[in-house]
Protein backbone atom coordinates (compact mmCIF):
# COMPACT_ATOMS: atom_id res chain seq x y z
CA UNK A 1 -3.52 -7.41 -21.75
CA UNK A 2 -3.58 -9.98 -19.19
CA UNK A 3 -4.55 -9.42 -15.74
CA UNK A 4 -1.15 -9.45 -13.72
CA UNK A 5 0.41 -6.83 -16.35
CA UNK A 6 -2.04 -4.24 -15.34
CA UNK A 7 -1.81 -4.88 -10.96
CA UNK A 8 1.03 -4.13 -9.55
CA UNK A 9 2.26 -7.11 -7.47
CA UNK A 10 1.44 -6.41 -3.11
CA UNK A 11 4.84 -6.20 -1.25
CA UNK A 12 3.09 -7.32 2.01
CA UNK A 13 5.61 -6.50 5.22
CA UNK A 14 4.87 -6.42 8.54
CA UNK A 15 4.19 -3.45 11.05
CA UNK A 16 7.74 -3.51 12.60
CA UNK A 17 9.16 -3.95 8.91
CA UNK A 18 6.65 -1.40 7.73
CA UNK A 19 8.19 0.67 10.25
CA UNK A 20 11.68 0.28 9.79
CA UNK A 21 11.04 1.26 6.19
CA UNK A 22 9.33 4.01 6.65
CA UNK A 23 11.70 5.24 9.51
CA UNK A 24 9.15 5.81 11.99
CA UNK A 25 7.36 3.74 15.24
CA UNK A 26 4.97 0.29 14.78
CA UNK A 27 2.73 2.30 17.04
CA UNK A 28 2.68 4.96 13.59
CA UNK A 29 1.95 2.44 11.32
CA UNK A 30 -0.97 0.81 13.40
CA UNK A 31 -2.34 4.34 14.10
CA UNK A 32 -2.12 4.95 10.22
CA UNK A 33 -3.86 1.35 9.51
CA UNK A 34 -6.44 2.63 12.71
CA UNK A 35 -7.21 6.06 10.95
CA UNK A 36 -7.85 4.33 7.39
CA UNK A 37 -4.67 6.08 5.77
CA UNK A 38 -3.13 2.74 5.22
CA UNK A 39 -4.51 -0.58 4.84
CA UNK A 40 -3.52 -3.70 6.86
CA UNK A 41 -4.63 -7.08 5.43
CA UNK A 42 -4.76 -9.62 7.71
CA UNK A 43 -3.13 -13.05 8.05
CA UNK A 44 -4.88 -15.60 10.33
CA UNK A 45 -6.14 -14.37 13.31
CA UNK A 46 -3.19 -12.17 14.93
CA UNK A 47 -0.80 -11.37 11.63
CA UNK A 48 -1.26 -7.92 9.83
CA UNK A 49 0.35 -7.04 7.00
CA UNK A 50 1.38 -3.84 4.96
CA UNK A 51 1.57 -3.44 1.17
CA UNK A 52 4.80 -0.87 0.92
CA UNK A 53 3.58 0.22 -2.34
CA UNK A 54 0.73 1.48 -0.44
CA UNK A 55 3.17 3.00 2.29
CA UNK A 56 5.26 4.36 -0.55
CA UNK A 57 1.70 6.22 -2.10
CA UNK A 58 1.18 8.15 1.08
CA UNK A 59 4.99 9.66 1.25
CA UNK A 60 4.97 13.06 -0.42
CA UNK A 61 7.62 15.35 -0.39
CA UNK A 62 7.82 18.66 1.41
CA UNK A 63 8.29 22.10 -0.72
CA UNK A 64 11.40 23.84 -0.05
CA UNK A 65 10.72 27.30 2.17
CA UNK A 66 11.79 30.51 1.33
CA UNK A 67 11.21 32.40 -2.12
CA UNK A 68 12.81 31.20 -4.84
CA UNK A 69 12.69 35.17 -6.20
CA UNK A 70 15.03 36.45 -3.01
């Protein structure tokens, strides 16, 4: 099995596009990158970059409330 079949390929974005995606602030995303819960990668000296596969891994979805029994 060759090497590129088993990586998935890095959708790199930036913050603001990052952001957009994820529906939320820049100021989230760099706090996120800041608190190790997402990883920036850095371009040059002044460009950061998000994978959105990696943004994608930290959504999870919140249980319905309420008892399902009622």
């Amino acid at each position: 099995m060759s090497r590129s079949a088993t990586t998935t390929r890095k959708r790199l974005v930036s913050i603001t596009q990052a952001a957009d995606y994820a529906a939320c602030s820049p100021k989230t995303i760099r706090r996120y990158i800041s608190a190790g819960r997402l990883a920036g990668y850095r371009m040059g000296s002044r460009l950061i970059r998000v994978d959105l596969n990696e943004l994608e891994a930290i959504l999870r979805p919140i249980p319905a409330g309420g008892d399902a029994d009622a």
